[in-house]
N, C-alpha and C. Protein backbone atom coordinates (compact mmCIF):
# COMPACT_ATOMS: atom_id res chain seq x y z
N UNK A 1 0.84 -1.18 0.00
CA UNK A 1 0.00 0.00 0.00
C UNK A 1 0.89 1.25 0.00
N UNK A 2 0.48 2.53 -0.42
CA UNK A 2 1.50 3.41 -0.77
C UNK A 2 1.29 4.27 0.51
N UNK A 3 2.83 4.83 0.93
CA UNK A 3 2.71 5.72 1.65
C UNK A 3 1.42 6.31 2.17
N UNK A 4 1.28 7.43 1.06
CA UNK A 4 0.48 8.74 1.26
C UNK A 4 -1.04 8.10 1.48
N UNK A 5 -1.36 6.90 1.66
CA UNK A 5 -2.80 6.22 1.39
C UNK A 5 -2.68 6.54 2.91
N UNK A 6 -1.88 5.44 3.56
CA UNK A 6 -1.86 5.35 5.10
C UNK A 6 -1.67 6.89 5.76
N UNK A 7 -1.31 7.62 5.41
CA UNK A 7 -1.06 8.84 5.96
C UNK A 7 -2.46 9.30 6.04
N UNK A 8 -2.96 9.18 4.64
CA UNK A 8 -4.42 10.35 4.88
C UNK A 8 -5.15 9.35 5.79
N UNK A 9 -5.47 7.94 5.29
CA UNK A 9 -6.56 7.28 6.36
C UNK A 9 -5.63 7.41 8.20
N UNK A 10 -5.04 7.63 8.24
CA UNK A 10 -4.52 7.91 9.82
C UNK A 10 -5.05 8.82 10.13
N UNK A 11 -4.91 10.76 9.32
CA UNK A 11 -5.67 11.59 9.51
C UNK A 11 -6.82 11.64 9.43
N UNK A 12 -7.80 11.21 8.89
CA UNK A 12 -9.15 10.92 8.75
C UNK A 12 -9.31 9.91 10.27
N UNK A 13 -8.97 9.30 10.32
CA UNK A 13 -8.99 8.18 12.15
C UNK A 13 -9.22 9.38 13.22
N UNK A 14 -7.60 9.98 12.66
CA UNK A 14 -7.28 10.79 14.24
C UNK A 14 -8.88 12.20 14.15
N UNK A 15 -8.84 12.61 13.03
CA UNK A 15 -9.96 13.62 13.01
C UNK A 15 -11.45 13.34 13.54
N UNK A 16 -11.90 12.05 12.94
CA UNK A 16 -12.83 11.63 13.65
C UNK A 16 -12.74 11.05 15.29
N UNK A 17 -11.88 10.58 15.57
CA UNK A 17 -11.74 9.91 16.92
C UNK A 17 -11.98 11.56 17.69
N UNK A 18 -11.33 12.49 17.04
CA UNK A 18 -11.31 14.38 18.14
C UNK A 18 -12.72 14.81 18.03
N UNK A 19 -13.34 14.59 17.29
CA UNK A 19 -14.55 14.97 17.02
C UNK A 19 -15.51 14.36 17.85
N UNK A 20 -15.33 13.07 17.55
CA UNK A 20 -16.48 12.15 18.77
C UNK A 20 -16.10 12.62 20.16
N UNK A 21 -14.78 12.75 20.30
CA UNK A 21 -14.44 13.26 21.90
C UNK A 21 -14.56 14.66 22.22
N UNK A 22 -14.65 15.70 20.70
CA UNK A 22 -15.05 16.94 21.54
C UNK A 22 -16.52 17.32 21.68
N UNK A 23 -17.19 16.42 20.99
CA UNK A 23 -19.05 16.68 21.23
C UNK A 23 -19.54 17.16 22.29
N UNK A 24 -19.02 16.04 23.50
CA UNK A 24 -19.74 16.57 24.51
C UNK A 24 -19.35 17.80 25.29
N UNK A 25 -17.95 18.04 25.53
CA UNK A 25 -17.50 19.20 25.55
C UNK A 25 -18.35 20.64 25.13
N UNK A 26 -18.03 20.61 23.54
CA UNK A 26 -18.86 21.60 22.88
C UNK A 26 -20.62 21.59 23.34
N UNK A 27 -21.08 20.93 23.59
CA UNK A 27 -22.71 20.46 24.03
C UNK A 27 -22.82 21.57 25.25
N UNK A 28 -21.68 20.80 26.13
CA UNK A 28 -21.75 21.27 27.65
C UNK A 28 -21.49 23.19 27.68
N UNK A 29 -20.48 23.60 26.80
CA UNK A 29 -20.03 25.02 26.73
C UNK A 29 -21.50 25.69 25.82
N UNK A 30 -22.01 24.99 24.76
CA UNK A 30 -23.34 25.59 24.61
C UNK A 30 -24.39 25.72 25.61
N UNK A 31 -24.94 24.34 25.87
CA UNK A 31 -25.65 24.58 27.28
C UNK A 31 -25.36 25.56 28.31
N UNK A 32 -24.48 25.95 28.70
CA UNK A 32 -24.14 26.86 30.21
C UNK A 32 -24.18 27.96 29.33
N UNK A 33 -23.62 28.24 27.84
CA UNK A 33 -24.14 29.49 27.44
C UNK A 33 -25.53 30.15 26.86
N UNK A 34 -26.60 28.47 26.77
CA UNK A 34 -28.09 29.07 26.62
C UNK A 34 -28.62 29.42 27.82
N UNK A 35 -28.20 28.94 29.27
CA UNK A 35 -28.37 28.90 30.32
C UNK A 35 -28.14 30.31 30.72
N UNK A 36 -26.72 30.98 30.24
CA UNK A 36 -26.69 32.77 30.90
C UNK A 36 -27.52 32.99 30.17
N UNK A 37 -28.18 33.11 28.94
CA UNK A 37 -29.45 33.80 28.25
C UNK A 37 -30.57 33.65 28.59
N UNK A 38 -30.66 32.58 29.23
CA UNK A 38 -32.48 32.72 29.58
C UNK A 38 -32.30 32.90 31.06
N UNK A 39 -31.25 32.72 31.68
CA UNK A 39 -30.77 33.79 33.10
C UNK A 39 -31.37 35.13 33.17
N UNK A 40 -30.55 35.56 31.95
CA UNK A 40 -30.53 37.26 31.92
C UNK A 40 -31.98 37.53 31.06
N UNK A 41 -32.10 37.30 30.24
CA UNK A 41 -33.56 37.77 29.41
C UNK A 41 -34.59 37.54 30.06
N UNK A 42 -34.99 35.74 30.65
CA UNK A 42 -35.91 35.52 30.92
C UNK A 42 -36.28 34.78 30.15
N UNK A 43 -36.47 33.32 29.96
CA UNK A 43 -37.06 32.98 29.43
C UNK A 43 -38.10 32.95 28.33
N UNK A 44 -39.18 33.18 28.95
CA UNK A 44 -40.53 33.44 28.42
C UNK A 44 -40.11 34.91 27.53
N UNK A 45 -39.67 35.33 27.97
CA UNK A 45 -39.42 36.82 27.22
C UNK A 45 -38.72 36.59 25.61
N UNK A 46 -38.02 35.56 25.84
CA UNK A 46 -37.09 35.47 24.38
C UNK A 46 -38.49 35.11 22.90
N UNK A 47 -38.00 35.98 22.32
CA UNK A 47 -38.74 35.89 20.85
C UNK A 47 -38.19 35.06 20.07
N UNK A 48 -36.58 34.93 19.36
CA UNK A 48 -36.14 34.15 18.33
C UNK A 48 -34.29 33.82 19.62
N UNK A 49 -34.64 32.52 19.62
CA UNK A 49 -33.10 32.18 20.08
C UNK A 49 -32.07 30.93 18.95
N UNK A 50 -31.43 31.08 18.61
CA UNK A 50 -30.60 30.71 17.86
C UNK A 50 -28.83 29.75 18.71
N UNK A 51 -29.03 28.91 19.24
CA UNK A 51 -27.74 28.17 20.25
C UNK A 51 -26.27 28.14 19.53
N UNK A 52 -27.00 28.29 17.83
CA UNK A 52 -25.80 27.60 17.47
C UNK A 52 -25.37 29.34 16.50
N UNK A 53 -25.17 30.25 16.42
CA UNK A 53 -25.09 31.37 16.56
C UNK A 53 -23.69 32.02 15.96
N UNK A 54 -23.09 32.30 14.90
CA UNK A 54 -21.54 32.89 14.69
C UNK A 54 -21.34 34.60 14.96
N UNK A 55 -21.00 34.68 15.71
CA UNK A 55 -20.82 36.41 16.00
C UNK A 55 -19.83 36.54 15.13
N UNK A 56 -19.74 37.22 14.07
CA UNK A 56 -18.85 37.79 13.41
C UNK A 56 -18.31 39.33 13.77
N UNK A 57 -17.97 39.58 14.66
CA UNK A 57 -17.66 41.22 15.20
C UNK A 57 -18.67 42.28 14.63
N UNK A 58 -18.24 43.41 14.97
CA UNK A 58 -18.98 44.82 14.26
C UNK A 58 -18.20 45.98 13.96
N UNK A 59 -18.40 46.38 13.04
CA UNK A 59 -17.93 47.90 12.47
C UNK A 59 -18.32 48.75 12.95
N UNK A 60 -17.47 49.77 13.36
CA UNK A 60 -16.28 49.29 13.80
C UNK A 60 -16.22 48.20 15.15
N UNK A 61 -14.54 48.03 14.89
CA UNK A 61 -14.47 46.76 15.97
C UNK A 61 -14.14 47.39 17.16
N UNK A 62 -14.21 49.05 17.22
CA UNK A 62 -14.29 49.31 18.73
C UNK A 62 -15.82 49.31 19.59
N UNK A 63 -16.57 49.00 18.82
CA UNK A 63 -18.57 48.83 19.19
C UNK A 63 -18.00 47.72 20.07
N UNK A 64 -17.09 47.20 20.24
CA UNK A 64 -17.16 45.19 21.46
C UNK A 64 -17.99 44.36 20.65
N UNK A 65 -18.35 44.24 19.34
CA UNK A 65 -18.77 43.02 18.79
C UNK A 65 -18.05 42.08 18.91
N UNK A 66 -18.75 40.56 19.50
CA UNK A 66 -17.83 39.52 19.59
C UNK A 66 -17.81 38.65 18.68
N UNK A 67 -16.75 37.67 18.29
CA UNK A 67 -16.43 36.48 17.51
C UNK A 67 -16.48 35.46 17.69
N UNK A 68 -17.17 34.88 17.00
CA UNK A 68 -17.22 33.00 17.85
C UNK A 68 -18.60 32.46 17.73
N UNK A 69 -18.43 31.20 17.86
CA UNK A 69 -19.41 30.81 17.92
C UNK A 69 -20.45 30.84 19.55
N UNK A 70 -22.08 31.09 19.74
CA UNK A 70 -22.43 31.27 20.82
C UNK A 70 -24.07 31.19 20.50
N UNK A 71 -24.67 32.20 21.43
CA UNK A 71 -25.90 31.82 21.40
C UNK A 71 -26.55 33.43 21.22
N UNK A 72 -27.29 33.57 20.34
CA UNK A 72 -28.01 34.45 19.85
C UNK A 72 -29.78 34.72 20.49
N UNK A 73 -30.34 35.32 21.09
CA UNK A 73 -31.59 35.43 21.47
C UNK A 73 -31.94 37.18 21.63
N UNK A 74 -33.04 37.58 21.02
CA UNK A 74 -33.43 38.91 21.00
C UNK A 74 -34.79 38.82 22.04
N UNK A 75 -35.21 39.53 22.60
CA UNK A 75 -36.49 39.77 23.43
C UNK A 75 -37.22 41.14 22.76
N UNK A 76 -38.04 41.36 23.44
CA UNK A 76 -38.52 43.24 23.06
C UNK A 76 -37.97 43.82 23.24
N UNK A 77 -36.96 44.17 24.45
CA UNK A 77 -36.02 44.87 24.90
C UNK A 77 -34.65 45.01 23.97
N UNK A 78 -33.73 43.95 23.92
CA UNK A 78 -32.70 43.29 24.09
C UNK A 78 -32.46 42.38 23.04
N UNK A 79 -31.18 42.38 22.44
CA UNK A 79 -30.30 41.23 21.88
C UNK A 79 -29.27 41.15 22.23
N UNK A 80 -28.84 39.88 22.29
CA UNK A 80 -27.82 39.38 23.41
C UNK A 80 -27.38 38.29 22.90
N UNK A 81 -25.97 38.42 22.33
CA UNK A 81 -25.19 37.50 22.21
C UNK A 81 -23.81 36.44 23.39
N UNK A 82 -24.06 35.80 23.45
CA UNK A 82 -23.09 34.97 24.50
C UNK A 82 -22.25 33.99 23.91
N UNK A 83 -21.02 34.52 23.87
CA UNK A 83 -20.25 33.36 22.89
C UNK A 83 -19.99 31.73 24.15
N UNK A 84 -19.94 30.75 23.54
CA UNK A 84 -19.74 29.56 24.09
C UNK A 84 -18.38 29.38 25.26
N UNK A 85 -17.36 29.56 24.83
CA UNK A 85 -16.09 29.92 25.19
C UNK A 85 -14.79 30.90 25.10
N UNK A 86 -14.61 31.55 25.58
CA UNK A 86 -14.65 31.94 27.09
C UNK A 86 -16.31 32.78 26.69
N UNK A 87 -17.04 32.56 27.99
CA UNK A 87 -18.45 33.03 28.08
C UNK A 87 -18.24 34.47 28.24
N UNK A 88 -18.48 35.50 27.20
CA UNK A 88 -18.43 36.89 26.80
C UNK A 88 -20.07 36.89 26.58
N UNK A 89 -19.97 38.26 26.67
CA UNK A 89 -21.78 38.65 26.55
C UNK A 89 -21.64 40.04 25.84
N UNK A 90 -22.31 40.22 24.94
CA UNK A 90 -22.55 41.45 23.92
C UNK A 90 -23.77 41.87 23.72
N UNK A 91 -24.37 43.12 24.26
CA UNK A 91 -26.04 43.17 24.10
C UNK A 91 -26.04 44.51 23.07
N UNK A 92 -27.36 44.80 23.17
CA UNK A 92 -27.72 45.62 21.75
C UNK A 92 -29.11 46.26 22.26
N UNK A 93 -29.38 47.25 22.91
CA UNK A 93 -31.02 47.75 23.13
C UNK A 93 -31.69 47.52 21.76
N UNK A 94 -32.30 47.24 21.91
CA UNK A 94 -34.03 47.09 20.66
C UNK A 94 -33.88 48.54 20.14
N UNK A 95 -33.84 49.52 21.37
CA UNK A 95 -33.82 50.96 20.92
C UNK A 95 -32.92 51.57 20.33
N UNK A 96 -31.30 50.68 20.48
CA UNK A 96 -30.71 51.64 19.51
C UNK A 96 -30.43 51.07 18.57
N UNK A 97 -31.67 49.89 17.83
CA UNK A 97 -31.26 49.41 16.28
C UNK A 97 -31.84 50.67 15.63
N UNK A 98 -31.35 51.00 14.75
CA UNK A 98 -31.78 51.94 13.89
C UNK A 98 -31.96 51.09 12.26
N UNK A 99 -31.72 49.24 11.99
CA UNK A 99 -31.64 48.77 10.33
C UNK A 99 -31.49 47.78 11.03
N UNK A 100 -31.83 46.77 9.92
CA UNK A 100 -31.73 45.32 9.93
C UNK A 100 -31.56 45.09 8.53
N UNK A 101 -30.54 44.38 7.73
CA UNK A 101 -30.83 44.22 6.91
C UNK A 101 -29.86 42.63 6.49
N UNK A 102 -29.53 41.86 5.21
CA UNK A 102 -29.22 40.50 5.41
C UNK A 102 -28.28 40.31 4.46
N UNK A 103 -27.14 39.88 3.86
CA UNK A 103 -26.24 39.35 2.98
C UNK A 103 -27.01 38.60 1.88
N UNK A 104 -27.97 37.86 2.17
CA UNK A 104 -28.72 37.39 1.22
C UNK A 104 -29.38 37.98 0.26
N UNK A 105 -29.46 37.57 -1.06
CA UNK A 105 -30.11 37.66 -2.06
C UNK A 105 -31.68 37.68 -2.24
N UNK A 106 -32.16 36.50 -1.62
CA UNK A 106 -33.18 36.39 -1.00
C UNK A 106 -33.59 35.38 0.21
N UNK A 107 -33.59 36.62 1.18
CA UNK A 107 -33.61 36.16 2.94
C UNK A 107 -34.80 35.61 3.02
N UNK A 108 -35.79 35.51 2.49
CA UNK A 108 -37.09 34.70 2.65
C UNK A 108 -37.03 33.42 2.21
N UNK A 109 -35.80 32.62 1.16
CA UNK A 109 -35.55 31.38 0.27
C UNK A 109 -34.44 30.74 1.66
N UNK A 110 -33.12 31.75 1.99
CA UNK A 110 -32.24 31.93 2.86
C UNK A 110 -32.28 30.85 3.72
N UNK A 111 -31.29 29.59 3.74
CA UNK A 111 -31.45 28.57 5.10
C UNK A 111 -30.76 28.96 6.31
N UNK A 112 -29.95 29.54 5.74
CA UNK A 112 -28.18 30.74 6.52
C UNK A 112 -27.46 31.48 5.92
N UNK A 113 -27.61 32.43 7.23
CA UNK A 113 -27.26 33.65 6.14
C UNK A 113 -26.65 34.70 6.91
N UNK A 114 -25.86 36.02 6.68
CA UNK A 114 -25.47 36.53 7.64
C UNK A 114 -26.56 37.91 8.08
N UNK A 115 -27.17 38.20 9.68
CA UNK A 115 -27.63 38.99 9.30
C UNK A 115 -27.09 40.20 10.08
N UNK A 116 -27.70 41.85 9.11
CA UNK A 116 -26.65 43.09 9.88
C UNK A 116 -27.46 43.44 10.52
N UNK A 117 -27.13 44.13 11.71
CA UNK A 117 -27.75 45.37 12.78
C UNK A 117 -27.35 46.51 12.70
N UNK A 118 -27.83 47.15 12.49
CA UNK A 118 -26.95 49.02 12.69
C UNK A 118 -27.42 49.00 13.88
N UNK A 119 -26.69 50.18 14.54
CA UNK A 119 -27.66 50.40 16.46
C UNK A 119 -26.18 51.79 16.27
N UNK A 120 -26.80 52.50 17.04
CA UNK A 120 -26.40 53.83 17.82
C UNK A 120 -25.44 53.20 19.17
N UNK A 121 -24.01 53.63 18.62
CA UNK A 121 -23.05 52.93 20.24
C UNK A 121 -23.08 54.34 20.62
N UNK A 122 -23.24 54.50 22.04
CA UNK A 122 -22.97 55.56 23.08
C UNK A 122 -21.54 56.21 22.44
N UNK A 123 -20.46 55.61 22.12
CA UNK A 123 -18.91 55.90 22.02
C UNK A 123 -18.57 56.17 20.81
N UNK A 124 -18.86 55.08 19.51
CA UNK A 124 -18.13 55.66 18.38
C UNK A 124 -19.49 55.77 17.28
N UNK A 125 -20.57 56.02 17.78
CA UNK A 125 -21.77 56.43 17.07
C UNK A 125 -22.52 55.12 16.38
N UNK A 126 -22.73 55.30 14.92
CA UNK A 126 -23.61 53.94 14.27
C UNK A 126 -22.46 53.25 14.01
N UNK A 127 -23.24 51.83 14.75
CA UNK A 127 -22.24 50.57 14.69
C UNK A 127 -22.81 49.64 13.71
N UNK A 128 -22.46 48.26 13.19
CA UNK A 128 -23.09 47.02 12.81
C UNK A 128 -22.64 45.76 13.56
N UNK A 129 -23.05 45.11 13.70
CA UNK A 129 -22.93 44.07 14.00
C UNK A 129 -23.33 42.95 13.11
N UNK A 130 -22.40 41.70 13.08
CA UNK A 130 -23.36 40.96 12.25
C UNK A 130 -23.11 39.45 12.67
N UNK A 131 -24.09 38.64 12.38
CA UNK A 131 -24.74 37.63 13.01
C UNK A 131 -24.67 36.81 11.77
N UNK A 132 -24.23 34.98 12.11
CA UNK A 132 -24.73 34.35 10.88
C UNK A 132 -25.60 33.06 11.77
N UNK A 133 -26.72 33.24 11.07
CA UNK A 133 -27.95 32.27 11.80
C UNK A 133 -28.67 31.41 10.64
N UNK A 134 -29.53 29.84 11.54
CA UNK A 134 -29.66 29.54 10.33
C UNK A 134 -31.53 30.16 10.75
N UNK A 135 -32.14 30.21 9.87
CA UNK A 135 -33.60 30.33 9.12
C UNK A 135 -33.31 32.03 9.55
N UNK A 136 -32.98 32.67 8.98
CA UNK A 136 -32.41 33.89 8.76
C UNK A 136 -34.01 34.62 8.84
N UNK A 137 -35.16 34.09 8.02
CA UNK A 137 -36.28 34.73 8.04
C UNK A 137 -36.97 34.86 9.36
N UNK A 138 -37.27 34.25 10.53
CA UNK A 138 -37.64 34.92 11.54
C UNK A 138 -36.79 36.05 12.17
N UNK A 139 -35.60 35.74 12.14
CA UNK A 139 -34.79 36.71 12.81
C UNK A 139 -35.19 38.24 12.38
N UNK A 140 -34.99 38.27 10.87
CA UNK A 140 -35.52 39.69 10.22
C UNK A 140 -36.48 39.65 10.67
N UNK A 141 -37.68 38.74 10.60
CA UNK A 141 -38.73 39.57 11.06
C UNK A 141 -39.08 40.33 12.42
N UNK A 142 -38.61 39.23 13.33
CA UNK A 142 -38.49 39.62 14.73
C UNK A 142 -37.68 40.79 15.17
N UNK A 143 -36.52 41.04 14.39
CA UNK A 143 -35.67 42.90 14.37
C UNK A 143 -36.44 43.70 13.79
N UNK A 144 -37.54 43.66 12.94
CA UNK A 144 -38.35 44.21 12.15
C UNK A 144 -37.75 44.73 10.69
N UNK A 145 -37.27 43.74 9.87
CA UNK A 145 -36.75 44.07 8.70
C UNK A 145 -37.70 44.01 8.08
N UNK A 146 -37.61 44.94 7.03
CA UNK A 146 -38.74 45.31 6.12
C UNK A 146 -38.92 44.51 5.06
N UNK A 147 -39.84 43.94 5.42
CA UNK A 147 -40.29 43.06 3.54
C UNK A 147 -40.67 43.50 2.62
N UNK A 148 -41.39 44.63 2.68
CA UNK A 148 -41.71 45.33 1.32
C UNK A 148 -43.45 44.82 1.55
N UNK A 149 -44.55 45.04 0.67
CA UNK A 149 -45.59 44.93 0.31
C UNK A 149 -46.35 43.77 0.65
N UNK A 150 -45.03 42.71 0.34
CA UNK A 150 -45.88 41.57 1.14
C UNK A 150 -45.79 40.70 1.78
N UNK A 151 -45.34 41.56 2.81
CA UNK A 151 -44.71 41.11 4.38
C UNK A 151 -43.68 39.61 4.61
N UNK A 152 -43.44 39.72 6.08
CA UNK A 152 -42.39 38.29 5.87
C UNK A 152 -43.42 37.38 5.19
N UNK A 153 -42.06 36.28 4.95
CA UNK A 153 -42.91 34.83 4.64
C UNK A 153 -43.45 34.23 5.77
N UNK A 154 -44.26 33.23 5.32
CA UNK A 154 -45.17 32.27 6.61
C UNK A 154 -44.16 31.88 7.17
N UNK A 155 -44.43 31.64 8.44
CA UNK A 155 -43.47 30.74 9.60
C UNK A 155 -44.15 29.24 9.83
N UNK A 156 -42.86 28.61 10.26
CA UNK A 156 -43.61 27.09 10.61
C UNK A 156 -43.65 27.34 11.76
N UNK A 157 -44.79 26.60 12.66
CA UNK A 157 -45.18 26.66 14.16
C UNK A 157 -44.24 25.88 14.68
C-alpha cells in the first residue's frame, strides 16, 4: 500500500476519533451558554433564540462586537449574544437598532445567512454588528426588517 494512502486514512482516524471526543464538551459550553441567556432575558421573554449562533464582530471593531461561535436570542427589549467559550456577553437595546438588513439575495428562500444590525453605540456612534444564523427569516422579522408589500414569509409553528 503506498505511503500517502496510510497517511491520509490515519488523519481521517485521528480527526474523527477528536470529534467524537469533543461533542460533549462543545454540548456542555453551549448549554451553560443558553443557560446565561435565559438567566438574563428571561425565558418566556425570548422571541427568536438561535444556540448555534456565529458572531462575526462589528464595524467598527471598537462597538465590542464579539467572535465566535455562541448563542443568539433577542427579546422586546434586548439582543444578546453569549459566545460559548470563554463566556463573553454582547447586548444591543431594541432601541438603539436603527436597520436590519441580510447578505442574502433572497432572505425569505435563505437557510443561513449573515444577518446586519446598525444600532447607535454611546462611544463611536452607528455601529453594525453581524450575526450568521440559520432560518435567517424569523430573525428579520423579529428585528423588524422590512419586507416590502408583502410582508415576511409564513413561519412554521
Amino acid at each position: 500500500m503506498e505511503p500517502w494512502i496510510i497517511a491520509v486514512v490515519v488523519v481521517i482516524v485521528v480527526v474523527a476519533i477528536a470529534a467524537v471526543a469533543l461533542t460533549p464538551l462543545l454540548r456542555g459550553k453551549e448549554d451553560a451558554a443558553i443557560k446565561v441567556v435565559h438567566d438574563d432575558l428571561g425565558k418566556p421573554n425570548i422571541r427568536v433564540i438561535e444556540p448555534r449562533a456565529t458572531g462575526m464582530g462589528t464595524e467598527p471593531e471598537e462597538a465590542g462586537g464579539l467572535r465566535g461561535m455562541g448563542v443568539l436570542a433577542v427579546t422586546d427589549d434586548d439582543l444578546l449574544f453569549v459566545t460559548w467559550a470563554p463566556q463573553k456577553q454582547f447586548r444591543i437595546s431594541r432601541s438603539a437598532v436603527t436597520g436590519v438588513d441580510t447578505a442574502a439575495q433572497d432572505p425569505a428562500a435563505a437557510l443561513k445567512t449573515t444577518i446586519l444590525v446598525t444600532y447607535e453605540h454611546p462611544q463611536v456612534g452607528e455601529a453594525v454588528a453581524q450575526f450568521r444564523v440559520a432560518e435567517p427569516a424569523s430573525w428579520l422579522t423579529a428585528l423588524g426588517y422590512d419586507w416590502g408589500p408583502d410582508g415576511p414569509p409564513p413561519t412554521d409553528d
